[in-house]
Protein backbone atom coordinates (compact mmCIF):
# COMPACT_ATOMS: atom_id res chain seq x y z
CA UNK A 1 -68.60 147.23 -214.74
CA UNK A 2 -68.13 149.95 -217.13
CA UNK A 3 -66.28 152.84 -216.58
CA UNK A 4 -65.78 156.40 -218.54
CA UNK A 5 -64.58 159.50 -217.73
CA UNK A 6 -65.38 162.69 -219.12
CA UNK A 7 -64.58 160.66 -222.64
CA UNK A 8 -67.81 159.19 -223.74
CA UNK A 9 -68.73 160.25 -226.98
CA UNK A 10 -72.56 159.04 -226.37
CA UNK A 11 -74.82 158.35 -224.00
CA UNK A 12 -73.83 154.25 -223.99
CA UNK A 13 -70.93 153.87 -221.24
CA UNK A 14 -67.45 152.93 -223.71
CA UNK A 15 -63.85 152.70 -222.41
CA UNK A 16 -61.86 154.97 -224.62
CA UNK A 17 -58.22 156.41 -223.99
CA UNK A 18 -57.53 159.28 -221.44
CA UNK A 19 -58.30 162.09 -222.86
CA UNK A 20 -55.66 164.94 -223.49
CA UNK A 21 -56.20 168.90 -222.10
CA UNK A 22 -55.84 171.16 -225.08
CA UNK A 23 -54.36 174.33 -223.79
CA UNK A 24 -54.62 177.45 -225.57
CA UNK A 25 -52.27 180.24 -225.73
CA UNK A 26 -55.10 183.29 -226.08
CA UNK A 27 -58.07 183.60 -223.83
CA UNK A 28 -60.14 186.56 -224.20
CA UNK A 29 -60.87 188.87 -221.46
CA UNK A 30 -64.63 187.41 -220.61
CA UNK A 31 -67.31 189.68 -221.16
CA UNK A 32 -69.27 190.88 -217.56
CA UNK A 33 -72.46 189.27 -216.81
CA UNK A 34 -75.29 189.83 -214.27
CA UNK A 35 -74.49 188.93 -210.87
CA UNK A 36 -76.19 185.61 -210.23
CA UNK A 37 -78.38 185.26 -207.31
CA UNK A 38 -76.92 181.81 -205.13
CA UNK A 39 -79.22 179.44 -204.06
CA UNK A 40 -80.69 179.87 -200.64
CA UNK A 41 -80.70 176.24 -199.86
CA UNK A 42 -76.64 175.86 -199.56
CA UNK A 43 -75.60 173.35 -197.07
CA UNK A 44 -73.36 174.81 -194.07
CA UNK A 45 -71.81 173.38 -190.96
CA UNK A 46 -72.48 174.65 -187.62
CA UNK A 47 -69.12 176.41 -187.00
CA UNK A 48 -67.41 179.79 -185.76
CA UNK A 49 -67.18 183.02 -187.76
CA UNK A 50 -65.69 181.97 -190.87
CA UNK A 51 -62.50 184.33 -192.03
CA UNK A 52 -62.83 185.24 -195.40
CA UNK A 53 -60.21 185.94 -198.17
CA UNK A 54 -59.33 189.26 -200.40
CA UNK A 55 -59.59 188.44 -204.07
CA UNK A 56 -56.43 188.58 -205.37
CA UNK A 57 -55.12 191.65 -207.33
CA UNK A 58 -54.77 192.34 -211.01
CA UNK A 59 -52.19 189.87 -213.11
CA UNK A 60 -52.65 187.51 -209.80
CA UNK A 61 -54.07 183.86 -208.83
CA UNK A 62 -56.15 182.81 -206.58
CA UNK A 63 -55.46 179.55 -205.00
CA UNK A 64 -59.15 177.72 -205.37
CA UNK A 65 -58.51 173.64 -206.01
CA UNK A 66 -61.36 172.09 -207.98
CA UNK A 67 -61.38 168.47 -207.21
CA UNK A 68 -62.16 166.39 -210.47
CA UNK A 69 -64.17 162.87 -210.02
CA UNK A 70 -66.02 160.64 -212.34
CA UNK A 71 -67.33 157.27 -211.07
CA UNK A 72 -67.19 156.79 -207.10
CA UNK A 73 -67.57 152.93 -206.97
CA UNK A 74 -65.91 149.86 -205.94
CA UNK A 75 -63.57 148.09 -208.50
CA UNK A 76 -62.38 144.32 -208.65
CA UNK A 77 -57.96 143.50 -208.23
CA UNK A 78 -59.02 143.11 -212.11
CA UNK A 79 -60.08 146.61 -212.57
CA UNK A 80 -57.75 148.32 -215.52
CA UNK A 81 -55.89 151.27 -215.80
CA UNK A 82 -58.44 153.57 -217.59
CA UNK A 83 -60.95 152.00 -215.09
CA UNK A 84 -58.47 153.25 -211.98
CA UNK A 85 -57.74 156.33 -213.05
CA UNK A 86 -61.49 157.76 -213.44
CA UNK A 87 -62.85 156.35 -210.48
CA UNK A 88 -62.94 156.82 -206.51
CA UNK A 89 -63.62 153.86 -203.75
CA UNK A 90 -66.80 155.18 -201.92
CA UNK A 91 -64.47 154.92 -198.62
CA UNK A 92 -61.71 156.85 -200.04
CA UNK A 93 -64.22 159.71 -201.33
CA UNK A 94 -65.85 159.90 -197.69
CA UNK A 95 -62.26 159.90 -196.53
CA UNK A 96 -61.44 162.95 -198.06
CA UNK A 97 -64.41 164.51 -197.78
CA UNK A 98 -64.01 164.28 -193.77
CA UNK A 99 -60.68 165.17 -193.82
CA UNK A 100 -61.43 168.84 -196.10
CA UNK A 101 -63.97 169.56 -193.16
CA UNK A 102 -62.31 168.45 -190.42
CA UNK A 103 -59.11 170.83 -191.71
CA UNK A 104 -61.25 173.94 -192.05
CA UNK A 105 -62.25 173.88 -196.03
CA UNK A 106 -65.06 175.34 -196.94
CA UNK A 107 -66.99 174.20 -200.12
CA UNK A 108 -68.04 176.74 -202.45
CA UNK A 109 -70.08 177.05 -206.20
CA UNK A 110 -68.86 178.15 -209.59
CA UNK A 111 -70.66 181.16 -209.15
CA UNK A 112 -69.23 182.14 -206.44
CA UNK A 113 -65.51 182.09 -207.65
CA UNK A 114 -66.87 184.06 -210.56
CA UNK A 115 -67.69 186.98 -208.24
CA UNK A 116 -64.47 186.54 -206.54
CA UNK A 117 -62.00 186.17 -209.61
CA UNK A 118 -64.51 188.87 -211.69
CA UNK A 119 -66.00 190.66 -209.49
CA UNK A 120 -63.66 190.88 -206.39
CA UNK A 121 -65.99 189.34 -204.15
CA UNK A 122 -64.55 187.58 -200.71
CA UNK A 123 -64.76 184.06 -200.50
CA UNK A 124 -64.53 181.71 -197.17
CA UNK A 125 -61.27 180.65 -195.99
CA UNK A 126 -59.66 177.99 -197.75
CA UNK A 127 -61.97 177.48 -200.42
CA UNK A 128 -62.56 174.60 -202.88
CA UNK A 129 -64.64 173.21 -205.29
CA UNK A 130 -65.90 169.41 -205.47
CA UNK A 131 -66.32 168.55 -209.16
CA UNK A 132 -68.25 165.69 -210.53
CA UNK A 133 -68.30 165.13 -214.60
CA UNK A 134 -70.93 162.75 -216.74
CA UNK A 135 -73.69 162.75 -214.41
CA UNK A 136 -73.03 158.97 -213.76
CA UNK A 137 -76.00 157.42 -211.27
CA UNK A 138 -73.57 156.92 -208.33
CA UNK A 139 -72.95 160.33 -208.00
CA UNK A 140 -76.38 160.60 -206.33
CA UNK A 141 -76.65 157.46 -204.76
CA UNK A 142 -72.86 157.48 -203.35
CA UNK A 143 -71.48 160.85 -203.80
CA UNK A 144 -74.30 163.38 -202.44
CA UNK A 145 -74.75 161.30 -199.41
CA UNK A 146 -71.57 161.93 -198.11
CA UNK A 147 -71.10 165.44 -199.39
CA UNK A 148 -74.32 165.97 -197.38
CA UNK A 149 -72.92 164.30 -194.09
CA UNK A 150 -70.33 166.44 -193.82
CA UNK A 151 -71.69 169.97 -195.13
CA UNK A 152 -70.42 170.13 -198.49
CA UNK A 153 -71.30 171.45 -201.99
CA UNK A 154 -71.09 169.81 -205.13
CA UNK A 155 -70.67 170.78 -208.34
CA UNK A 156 -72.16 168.49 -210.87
CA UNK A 157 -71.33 168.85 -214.86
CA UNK A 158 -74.37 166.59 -216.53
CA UNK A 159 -74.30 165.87 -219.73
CA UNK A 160 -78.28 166.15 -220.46
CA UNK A 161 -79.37 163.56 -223.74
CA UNK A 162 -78.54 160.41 -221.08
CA UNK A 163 -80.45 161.64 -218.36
CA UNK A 164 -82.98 159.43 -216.74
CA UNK A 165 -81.49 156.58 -218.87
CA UNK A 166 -79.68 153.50 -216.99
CA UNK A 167 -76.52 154.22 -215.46
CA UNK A 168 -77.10 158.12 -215.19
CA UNK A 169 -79.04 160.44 -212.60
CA UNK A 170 -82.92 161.32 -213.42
CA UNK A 171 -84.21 164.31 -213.69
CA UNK A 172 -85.78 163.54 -210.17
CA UNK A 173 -82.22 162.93 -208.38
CA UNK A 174 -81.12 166.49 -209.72
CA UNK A 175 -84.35 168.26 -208.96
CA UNK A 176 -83.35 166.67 -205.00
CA UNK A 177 -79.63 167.39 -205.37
CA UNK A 178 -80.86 170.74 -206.23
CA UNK A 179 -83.19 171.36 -203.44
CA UNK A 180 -80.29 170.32 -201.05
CA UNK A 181 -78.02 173.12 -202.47
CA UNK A 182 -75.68 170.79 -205.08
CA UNK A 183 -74.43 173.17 -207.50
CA UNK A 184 -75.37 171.69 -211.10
CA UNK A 185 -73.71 172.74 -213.97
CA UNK A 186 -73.71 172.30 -217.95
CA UNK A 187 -71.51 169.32 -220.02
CA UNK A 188 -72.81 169.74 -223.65
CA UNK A 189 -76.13 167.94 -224.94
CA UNK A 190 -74.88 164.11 -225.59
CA UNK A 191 -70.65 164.75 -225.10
CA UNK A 192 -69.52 164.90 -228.33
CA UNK A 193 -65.71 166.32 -229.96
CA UNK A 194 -66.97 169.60 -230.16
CA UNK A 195 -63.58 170.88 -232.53
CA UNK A 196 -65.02 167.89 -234.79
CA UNK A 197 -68.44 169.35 -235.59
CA UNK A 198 -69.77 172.14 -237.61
CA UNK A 199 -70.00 175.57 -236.14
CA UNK A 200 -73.83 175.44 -235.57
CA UNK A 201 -73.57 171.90 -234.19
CA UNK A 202 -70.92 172.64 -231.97
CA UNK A 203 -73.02 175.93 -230.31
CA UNK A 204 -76.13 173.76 -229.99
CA UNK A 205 -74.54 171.51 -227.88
CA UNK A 206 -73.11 174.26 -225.34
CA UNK A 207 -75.89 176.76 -225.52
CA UNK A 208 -78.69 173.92 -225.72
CA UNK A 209 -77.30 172.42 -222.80
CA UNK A 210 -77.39 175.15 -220.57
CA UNK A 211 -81.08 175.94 -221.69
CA UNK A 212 -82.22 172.33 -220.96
CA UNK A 213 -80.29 172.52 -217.20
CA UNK A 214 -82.08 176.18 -216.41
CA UNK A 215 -85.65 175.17 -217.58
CA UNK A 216 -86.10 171.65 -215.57
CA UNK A 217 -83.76 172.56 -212.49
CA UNK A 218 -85.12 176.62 -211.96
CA UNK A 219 -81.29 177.57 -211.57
CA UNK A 220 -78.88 179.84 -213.28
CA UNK A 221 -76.00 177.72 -215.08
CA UNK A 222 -73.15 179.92 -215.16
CA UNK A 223 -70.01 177.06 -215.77
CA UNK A 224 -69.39 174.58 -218.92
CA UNK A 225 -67.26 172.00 -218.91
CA UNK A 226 -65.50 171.15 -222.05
CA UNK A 227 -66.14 166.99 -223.16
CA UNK A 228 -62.94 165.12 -223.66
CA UNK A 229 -61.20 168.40 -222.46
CA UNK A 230 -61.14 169.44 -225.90
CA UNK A 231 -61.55 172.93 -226.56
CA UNK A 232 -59.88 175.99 -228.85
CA UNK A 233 -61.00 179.58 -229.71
CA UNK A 234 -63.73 179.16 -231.46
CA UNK A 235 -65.08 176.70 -228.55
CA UNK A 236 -64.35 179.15 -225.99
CA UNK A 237 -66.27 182.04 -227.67
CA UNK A 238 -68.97 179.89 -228.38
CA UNK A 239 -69.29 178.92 -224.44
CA UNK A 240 -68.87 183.21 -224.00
CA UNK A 241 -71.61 184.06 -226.92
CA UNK A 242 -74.12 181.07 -225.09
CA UNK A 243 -73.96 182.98 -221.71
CA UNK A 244 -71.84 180.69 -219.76
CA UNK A 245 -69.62 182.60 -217.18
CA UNK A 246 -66.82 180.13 -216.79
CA UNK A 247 -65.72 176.69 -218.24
CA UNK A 248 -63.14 173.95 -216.44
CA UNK A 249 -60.23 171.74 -218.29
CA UNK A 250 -58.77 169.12 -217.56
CA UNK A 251 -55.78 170.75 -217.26
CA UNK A 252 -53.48 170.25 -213.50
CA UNK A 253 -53.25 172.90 -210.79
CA UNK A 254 -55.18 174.82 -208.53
CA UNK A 255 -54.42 178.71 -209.41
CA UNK A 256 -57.23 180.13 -210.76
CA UNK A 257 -56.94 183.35 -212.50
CA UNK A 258 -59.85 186.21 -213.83
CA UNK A 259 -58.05 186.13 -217.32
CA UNK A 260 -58.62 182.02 -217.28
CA UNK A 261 -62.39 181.74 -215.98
CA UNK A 262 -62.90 179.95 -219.33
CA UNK A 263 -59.81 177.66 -218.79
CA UNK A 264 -59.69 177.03 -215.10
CA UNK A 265 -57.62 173.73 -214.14
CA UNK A 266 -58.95 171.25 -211.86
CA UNK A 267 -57.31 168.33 -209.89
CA UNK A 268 -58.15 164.46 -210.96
CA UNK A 269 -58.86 162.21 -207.83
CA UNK A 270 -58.45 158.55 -208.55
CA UNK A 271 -58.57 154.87 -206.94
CA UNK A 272 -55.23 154.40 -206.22
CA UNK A 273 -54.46 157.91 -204.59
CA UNK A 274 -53.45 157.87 -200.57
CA UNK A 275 -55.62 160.40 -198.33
CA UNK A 276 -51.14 161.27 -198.17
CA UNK A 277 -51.25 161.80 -202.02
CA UNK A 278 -54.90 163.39 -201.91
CA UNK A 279 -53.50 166.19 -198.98
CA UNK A 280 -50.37 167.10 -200.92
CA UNK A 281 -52.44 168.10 -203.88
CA UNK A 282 -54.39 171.15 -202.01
CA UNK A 283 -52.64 174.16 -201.00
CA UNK A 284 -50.98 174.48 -197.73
């Protein structure tokens, strides 16, 4: 079985080394955008009034975790490392899937902690956000049935050039991921080093990406997602000048600040991690 992470540098599965968050010092204020209208089709769970939170004030951060997985799959005692670290049992996923509903998270989109971080909109009570990267094929055919079971939203960063190839979702698995209220989001055209290529190169893949996404799916995509975790100045005001509202890292932690909506930090979920381990991550 081949595994990769948010490190492939085509659309041909390789195993290459972990990649490495680049963290920048400077991160310009983001420039406001229209308000983005949610889709209507958002899965919810037959429960009581839900209390909402404030957004938090000026200079402050708002505790949102964005889970991080890759490949949700089962893996042989042989299974290396690299292989571990990017990928999720199918039993451990719907573990912790069950355990965030049965504890009172609610699921939300990228959109909507945009409008709370930028635009001081209220969000449900202990929010999160379920991350998938790559667009690998068992993120439909594993993942989104289980999300589904128990009420939740996903966000899904596709990388578009491997679509509908072998190994990856169709077009026809995100049009139905759509429909159900999956929140899909934009990964560059084929995954490349973006700091690598020439400035035009580099903005095709993020602008391009998005464009491709909006036209087939019908839905605002408002969130990039960096390949490799790679990204500098430049990158960021290319993701900014291509209409994206927000990008993720790779980068640890779950406080999420509206000065950082183009570095937000996300937590990595992997084979070896205890529901235990899993819990401690998430904010009490």
């Amino acid at each position: 079985m081949f595994v990769v992470a948010c490190n492939s540098a085509s659309s041909q599965p390789a195993l290459l080394p972990t990649p490495t968050p680049i963290v920048v010092e400077v991160v310009a204020t983001p420039i406001a955008s229209p308000t983005i209208t949610l889709p209507t089709a958002t899965p919810t769970r037959t429960i009581t009034a839900t209390p909402f939170i404030t957004p938090p004030t000026t200079g402050q951060a708002a505790h949102v975790p964005i889970l991080m997985y890759h490949h949700i799959n089962d893996l042989p005692a042989s299974a290396s490392e690299l292989e571990q670290t990017w990928t999720v049992a199918p039993k451990n996923f719907a573990a912790q899937m069950r355990w965030l509903a049965q504890n009172g998270f609610h699921s939300i989109t990228m959109a909507q902690l945009v409008a709370h971080l930028r635009d001081h909109q209220p969000l449900p009570a202990k929010p999160i956000i379920i991350s998938f990267d790559d667009g690998w094929a068992e993120q439909f055919t594993s993942a989104f049935p289980i999300l589904r079971q128990h009420g939740l939203i996903g966000t899904f960063f596709v990388y578009t050039n491997p679509i509908d190839r072998s190994l990856y979702v169709s077009w026809a698995q995100l049009q139905e991921m759509t429909l159900a209220g999956m929140d899909i989001q934009a990964h560059s055209l084929s995954h490349p080093h973006l700091r690598t290529l020439p400035a035009d190169m580099a903005y095709k893949e993020i602008a391009e990406s998005k464009a491709v996404l909006e036209k087939r799916l019908g839905k605002p995509v408002i969130a990039f997602n960096y390949p490799f975790g790679e990204y500098n100045s430049a990158i960021i005001e290319m993701v900014r000048r291509a209409g994206y509202q927000s990008a993720v890292t790779l980068a640890a932690g779950y406080q999420q600040r509206a000065d950082e909506l183009f570095t937000l930090h996300r937590i990595r979920v992997s084979y070896n991690d205890s529901l235990d381990d899993f819990i401690k991550r998430l904010p009490r």
